[in-house]
Protein backbone atom coordinates (compact mmCIF):
# COMPACT_ATOMS: atom_id res chain seq x y z
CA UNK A 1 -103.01 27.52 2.60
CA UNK A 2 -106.68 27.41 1.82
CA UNK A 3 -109.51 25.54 3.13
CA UNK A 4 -110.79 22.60 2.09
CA UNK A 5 -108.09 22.19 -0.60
CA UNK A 6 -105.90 18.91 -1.65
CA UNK A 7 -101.91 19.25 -0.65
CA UNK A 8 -98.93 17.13 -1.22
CA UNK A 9 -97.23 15.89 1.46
CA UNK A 10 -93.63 14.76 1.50
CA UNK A 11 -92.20 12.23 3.98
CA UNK A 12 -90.61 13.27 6.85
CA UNK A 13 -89.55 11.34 9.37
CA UNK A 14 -88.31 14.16 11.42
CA UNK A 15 -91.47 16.27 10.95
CA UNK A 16 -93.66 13.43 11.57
CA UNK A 17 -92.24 12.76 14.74
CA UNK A 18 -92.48 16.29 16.07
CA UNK A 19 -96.53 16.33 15.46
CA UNK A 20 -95.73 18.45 11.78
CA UNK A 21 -96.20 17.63 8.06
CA UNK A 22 -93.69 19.17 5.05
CA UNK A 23 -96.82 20.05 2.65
CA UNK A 24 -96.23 21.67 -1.14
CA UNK A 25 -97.87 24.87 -1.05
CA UNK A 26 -99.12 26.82 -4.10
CA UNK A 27 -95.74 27.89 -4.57
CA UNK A 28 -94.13 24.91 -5.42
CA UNK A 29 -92.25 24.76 -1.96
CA UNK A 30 -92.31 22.71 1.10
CA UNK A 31 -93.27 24.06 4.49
CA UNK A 32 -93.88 22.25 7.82
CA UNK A 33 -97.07 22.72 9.21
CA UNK A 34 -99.04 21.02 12.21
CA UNK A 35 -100.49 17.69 11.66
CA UNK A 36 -103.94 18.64 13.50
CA UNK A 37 -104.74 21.30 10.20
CA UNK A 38 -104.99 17.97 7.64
CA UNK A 39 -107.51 15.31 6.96
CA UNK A 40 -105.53 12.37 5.56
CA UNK A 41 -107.80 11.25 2.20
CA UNK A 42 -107.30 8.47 0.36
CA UNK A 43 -108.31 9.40 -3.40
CA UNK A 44 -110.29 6.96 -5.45
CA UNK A 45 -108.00 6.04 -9.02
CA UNK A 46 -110.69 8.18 -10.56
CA UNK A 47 -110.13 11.32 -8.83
CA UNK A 48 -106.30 10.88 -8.95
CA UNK A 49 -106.37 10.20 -13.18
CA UNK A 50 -108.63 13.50 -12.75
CA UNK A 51 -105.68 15.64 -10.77
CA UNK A 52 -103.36 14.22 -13.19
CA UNK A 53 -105.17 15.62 -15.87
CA UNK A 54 -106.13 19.19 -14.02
């Protein structure tokens, strides 16, 4: 994990419950981590076409 970089998070219900996100590392895989590490951001449609492009 790095600071102050964007992650995916998948859904867990499970996860979510226990205080953890599943987040996509660099890797490519999911891990569980604690929810207290993340910022939730909502990205503007500009900055998401931009990831999509990156």
């Amino acid at each position: 994990m790095e600071i102050r970089k964007i992650y995916e998070v998948v859904p867990d219900r499970d996860a979510s419950g226990e205080g953890m996100l599943r987040v996509i590392d660099e890797s490519g895989e999911d891990y569980l981590f604690p929810k207290d590490w993340f910022v939730a951001v909502q990205p503007s449609a500009e900055l998401l076409s931009a990831l999509q492009i990156a």
